[in-house]
N, C-alpha and C. Protein backbone atom coordinates (compact mmCIF):
# COMPACT_ATOMS: atom_id res chain seq x y z
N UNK A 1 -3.81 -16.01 1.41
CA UNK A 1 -4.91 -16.48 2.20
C UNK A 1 -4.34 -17.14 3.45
N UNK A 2 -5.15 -16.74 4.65
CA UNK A 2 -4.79 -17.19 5.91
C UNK A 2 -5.86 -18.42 6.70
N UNK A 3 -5.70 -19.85 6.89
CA UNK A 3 -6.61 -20.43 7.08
C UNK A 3 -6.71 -19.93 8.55
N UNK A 4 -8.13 -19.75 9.16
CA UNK A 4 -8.32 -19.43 10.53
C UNK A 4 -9.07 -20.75 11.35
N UNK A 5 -9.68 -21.35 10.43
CA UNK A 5 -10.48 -22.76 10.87
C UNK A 5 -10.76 -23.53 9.76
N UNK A 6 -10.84 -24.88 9.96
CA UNK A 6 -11.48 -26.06 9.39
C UNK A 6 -10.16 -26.61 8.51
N UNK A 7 -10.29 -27.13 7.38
CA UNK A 7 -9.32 -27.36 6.55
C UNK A 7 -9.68 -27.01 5.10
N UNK A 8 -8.95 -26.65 4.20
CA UNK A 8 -9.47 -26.56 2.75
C UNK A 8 -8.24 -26.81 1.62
N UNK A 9 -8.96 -27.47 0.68
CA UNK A 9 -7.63 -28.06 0.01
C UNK A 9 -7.15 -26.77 -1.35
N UNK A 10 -6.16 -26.68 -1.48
CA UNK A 10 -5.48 -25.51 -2.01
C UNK A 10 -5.62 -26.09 -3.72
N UNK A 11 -5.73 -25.41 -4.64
CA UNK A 11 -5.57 -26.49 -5.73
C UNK A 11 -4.88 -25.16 -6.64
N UNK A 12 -3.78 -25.50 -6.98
CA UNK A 12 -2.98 -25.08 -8.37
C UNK A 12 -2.21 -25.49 -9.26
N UNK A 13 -2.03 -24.67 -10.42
CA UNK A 13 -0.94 -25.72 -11.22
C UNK A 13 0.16 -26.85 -11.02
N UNK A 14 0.07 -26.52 -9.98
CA UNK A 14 0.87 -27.40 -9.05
C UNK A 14 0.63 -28.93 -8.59
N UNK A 15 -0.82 -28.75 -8.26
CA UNK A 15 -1.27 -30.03 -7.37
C UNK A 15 -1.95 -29.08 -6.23
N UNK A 16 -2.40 -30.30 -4.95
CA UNK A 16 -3.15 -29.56 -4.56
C UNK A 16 -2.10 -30.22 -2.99
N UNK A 17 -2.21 -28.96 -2.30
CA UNK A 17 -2.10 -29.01 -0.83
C UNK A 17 -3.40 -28.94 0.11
N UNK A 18 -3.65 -29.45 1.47
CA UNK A 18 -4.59 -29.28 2.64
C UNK A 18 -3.82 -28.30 3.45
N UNK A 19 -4.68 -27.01 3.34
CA UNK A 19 -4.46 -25.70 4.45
C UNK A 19 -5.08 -26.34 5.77
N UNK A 20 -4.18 -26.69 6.83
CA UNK A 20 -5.08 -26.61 7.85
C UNK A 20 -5.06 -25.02 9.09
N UNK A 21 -5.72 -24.79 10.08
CA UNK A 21 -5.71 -23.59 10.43
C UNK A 21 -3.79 -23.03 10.96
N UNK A 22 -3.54 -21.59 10.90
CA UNK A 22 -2.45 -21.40 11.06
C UNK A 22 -1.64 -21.29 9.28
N UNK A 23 -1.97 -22.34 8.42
CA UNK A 23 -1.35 -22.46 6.88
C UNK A 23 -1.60 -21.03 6.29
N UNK A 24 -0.93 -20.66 5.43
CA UNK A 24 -1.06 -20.04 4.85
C UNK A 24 -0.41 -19.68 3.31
N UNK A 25 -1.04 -19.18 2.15
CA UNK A 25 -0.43 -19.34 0.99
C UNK A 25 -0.92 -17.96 0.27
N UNK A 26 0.50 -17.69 -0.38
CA UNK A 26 0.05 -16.18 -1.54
C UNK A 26 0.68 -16.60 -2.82
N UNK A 27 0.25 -16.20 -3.36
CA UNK A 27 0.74 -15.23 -5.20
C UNK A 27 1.00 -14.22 -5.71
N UNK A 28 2.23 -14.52 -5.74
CA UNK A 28 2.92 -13.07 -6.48
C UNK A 28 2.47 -12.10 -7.84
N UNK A 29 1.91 -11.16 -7.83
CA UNK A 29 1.56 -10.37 -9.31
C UNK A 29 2.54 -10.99 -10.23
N UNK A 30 1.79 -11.29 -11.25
CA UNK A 30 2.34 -11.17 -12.35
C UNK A 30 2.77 -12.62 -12.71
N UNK A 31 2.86 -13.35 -12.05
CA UNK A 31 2.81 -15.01 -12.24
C UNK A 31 1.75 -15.90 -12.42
N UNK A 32 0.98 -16.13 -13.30
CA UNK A 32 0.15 -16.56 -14.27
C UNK A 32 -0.51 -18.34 -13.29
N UNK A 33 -0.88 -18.48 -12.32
CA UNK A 33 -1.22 -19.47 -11.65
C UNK A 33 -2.61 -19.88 -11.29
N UNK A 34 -3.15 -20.68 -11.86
CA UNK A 34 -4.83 -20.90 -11.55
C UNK A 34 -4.89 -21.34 -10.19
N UNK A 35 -5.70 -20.92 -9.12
CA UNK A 35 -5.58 -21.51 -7.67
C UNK A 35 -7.24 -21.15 -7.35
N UNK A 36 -7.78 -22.29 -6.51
CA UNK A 36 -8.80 -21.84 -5.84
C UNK A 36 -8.85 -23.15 -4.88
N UNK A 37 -10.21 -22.73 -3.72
CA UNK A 37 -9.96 -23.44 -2.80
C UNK A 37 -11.39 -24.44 -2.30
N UNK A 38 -11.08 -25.73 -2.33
CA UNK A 38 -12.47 -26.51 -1.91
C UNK A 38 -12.41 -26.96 -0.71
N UNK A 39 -13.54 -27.19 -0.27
CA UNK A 39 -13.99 -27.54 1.51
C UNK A 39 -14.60 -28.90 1.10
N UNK A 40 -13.09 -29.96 1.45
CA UNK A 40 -13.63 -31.20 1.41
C UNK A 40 -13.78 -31.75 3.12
N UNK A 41 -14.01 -31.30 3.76
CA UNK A 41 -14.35 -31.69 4.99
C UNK A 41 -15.96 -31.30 5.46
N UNK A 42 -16.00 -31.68 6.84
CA UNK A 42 -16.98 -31.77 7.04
C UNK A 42 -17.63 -30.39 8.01
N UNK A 43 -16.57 -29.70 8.20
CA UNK A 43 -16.88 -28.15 8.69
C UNK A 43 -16.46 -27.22 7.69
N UNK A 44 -17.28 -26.10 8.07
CA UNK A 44 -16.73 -24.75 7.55
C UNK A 44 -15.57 -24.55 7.45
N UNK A 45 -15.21 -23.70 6.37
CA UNK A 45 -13.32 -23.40 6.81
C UNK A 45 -13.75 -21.69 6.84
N UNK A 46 -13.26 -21.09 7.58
CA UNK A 46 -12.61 -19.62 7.74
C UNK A 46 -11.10 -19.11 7.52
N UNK A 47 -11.44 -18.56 6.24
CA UNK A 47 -9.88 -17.98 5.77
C UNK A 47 -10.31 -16.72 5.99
N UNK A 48 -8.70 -15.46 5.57
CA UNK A 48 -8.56 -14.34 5.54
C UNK A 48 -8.10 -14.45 4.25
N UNK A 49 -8.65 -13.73 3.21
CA UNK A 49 -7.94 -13.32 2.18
C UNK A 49 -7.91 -11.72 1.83
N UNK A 50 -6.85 -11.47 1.12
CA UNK A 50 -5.93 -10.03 1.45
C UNK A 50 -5.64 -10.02 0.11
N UNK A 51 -6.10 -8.56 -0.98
CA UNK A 51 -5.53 -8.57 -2.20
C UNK A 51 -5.58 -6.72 -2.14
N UNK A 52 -5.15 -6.49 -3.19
CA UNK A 52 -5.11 -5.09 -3.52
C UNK A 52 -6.28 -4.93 -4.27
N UNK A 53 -6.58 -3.32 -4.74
CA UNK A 53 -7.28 -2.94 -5.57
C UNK A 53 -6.69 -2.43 -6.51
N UNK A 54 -5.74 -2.10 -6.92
CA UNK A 54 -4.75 -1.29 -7.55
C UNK A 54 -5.51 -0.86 -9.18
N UNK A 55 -5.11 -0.12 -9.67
CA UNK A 55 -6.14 0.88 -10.68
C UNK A 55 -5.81 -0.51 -11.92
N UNK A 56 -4.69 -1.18 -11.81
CA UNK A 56 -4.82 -1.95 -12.78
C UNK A 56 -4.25 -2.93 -12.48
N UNK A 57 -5.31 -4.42 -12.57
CA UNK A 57 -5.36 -5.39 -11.96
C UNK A 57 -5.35 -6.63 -13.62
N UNK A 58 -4.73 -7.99 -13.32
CA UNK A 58 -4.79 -9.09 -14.19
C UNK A 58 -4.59 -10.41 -13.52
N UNK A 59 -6.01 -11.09 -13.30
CA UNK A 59 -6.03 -12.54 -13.20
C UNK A 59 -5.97 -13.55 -13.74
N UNK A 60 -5.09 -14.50 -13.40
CA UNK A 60 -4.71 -16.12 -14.91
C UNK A 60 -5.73 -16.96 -14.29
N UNK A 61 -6.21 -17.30 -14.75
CA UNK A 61 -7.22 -18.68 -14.32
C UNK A 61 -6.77 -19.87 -15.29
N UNK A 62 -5.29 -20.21 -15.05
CA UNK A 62 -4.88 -20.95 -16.32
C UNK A 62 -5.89 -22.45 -16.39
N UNK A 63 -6.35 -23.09 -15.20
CA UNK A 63 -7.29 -24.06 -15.20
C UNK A 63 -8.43 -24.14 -16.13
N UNK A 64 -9.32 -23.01 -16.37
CA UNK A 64 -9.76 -22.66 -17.17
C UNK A 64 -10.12 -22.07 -18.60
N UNK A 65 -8.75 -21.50 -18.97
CA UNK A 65 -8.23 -20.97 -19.91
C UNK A 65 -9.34 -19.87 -19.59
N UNK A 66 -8.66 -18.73 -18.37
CA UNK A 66 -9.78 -17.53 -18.61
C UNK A 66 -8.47 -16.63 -18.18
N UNK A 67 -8.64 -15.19 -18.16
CA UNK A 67 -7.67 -14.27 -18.32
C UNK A 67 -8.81 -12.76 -17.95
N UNK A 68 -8.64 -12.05 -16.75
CA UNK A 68 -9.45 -11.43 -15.96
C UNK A 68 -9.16 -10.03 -16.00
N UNK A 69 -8.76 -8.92 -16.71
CA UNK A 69 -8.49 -7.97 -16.31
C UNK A 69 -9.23 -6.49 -15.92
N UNK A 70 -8.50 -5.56 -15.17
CA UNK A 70 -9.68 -4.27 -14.91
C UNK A 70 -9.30 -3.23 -15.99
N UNK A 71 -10.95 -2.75 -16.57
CA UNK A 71 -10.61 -1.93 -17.41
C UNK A 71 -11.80 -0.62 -16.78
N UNK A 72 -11.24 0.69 -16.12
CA UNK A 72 -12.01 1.59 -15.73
C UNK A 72 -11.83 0.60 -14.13
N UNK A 73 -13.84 0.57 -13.72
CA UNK A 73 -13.98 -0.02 -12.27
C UNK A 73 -14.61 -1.32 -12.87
N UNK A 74 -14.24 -1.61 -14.02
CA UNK A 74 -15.22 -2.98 -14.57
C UNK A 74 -14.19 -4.23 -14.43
N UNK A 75 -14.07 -5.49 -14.39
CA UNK A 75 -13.22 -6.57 -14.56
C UNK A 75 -13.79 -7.12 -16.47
N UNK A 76 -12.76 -7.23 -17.61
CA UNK A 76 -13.23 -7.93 -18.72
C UNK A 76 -12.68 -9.40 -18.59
N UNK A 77 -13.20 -10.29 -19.32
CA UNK A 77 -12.81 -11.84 -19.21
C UNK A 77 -12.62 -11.94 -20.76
N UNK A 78 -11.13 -12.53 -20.71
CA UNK A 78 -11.28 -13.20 -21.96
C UNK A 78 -10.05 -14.53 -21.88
N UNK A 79 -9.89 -14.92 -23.35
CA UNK A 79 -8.92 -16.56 -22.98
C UNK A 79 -7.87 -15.87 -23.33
N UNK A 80 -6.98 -16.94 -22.57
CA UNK A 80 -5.41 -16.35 -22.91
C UNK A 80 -5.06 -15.60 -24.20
N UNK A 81 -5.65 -16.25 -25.71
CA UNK A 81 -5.18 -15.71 -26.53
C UNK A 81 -5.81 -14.08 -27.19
N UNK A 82 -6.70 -13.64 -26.08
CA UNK A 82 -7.62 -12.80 -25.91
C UNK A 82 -9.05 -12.36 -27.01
N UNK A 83 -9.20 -13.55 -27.18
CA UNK A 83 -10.52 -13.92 -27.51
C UNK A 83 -11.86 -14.04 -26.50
N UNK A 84 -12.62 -13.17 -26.80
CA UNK A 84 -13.97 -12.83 -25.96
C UNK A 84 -14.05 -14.35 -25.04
N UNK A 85 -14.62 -14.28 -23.27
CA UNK A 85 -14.88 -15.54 -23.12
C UNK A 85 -16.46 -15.28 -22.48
N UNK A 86 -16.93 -16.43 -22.45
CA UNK A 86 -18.70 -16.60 -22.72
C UNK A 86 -19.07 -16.17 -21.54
């Protein structure tokens, strides 16, 4: 993700960083990292985000304990230990 305006705070297993415009941050396939992004300010933020489609795709939402993958053109959800999730 490429911030283009405003600021937005980055949040992952990690902790959380402030993207301001110019910042930018990715994730490598296959490394299991919950990340998403909140607008604690008082403007809009405008990012670019850039992913593949690739015939077979797997998202960690370790924050959540959710686990995202494509089966066909469908995405299934289930928890890490791959038990149905609600």
């Amino acid at each position: 993700m490429y911030v283009l305006e405003g600021e937005a705070t980055l949040v992952t297993d990690a902790g959380e960083t402030v993207l301001k415009p110019g910042m930018a941050a990715g994730f490598p396939a296959g490394r299991a990292d919950g990340h998403h992004l909140i607008n604690r300010g008082d403007r809009p933020v405008l990012y670019l985000e850039v992913g593949t489609r690739a015939g077979h795709e797997e998202a960690h939402y370790s924050d959540i304990d959710l686990k995202a993958r494509k089966v066909g053109s469908r995405f299934v959800f289930t928890h890490r230990n791959g038990d149905p999730y609600p």
